[in-house]
C-alpha atoms as a PDB file:
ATOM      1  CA  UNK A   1       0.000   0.000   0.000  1.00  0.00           C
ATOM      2  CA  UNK A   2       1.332   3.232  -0.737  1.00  0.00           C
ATOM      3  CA  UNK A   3       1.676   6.329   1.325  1.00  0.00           C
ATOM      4  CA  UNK A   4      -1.340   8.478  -0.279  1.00  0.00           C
ATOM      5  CA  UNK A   5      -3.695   4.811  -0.029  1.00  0.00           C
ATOM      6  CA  UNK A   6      -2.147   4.882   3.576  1.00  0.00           C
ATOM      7  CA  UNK A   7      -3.727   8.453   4.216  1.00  0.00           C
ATOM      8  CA  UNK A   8      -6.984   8.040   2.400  1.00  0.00           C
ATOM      9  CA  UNK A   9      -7.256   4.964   4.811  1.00  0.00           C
ATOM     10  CA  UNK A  10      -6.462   6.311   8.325  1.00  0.00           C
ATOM     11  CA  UNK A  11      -8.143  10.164   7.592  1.00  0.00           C
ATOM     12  CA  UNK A  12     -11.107   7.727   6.452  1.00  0.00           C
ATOM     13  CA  UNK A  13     -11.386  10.139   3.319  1.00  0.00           C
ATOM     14  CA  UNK A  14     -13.149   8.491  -0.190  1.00  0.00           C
ATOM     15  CA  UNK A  15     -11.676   8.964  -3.402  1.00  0.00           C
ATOM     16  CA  UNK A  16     -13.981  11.075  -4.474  1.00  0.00           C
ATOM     17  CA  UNK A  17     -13.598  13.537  -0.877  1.00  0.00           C
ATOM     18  CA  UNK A  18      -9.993  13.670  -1.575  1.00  0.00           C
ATOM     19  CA  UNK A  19     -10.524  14.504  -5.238  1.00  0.00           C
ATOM     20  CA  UNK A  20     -12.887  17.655  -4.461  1.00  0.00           C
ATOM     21  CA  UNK A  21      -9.610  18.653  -1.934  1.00  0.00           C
ATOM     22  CA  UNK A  22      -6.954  18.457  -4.813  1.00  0.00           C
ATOM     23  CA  UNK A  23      -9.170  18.968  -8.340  1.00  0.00           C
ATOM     24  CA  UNK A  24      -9.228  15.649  -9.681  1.00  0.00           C
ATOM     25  CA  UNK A  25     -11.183  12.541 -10.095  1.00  0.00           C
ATOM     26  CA  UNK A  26     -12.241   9.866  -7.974  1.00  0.00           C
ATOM     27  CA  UNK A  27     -10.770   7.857 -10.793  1.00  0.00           C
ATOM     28  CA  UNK A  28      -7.581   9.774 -10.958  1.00  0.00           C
ATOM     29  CA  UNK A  29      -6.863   9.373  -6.977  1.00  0.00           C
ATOM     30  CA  UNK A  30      -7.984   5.651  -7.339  1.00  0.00           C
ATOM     31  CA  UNK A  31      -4.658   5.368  -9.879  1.00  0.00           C
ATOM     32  CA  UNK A  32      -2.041   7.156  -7.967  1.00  0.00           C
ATOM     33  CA  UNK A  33      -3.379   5.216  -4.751  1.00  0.00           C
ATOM     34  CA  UNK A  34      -2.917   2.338  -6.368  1.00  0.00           C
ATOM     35  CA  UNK A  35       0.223   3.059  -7.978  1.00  0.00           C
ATOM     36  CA  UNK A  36      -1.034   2.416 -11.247  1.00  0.00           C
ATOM     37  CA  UNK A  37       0.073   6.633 -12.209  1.00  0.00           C
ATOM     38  CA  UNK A  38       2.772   8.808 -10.405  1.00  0.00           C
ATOM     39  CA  UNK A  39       0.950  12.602 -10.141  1.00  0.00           C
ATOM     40  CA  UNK A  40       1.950  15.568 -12.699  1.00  0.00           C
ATOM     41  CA  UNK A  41       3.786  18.203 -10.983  1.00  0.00           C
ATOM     42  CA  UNK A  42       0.495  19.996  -9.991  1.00  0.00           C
ATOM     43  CA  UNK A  43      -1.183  17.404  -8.638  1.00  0.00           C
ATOM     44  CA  UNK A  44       1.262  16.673  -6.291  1.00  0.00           C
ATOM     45  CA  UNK A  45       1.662  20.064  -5.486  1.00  0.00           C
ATOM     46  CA  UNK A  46      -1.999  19.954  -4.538  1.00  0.00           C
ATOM     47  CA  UNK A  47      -1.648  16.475  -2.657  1.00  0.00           C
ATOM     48  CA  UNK A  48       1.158  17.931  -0.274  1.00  0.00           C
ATOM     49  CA  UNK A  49      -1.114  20.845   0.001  1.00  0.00           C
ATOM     50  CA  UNK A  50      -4.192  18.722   0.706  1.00  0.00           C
ATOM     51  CA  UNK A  51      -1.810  16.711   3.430  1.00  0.00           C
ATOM     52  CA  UNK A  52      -0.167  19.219   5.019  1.00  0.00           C
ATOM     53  CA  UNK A  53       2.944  17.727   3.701  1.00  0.00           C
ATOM     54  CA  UNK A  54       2.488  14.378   4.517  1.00  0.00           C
ATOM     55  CA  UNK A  55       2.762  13.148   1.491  1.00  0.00           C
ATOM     56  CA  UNK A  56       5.151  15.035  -1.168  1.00  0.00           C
ATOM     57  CA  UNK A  57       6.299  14.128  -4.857  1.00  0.00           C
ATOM     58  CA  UNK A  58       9.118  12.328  -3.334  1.00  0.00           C
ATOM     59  CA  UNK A  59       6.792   9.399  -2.208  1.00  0.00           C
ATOM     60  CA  UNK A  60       5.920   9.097  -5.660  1.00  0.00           C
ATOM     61  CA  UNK A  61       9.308   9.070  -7.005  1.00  0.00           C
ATOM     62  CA  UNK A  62      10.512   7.087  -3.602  1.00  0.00           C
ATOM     63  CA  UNK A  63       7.388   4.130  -5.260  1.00  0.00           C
ATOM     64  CA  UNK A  64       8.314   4.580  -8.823  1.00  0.00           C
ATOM     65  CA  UNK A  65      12.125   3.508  -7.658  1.00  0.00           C
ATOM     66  CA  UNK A  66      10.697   0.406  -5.668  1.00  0.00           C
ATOM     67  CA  UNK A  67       9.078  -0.480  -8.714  1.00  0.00           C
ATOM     68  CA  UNK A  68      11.782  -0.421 -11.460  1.00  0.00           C
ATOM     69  CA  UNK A  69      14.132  -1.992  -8.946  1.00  0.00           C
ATOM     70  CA  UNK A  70      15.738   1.187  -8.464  1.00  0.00           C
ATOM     71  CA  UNK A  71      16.081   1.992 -12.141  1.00  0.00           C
ATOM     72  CA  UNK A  72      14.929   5.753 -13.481  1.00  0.00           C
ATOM     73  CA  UNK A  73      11.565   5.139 -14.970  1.00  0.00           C
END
């Protein structure tokens, strides 16, 4: 589980509540929670803003890493 799926889960926010916060889709947070995306530079922007920088684009790029085996994607 990542760390934004990790937040969603203990704030007990939906994907849809966090998508008003940050100006995207239910279907859009549902990706990046899942991993399936990493977030544009804006959207993260607005994630760390929505978290009170809990979560920052380096948790993306820290899940990207884990998934290429430490490889640049």
């Amino acid at each position: 589980m990542n760390k934004l799926a990790e937040y969603l889960e203990r704030e007990k926010l939906t994907l849809d509540e966090f998508g008003k916060r940050i100006g995207r889709s239910a279907a859009t947070v549902s990706r990046l929670a899942r991993g399936v995306n990493k977030p544009d530079w804006g959207t993260a922007a607005m994630i760390t803003q929505a978290t009170e920088g809990e979560i920052t684009i380096g948790d993306f790029c820290d899940a990207v890493e884990a998934a290429t085996g430490g490889e640049a994607a």
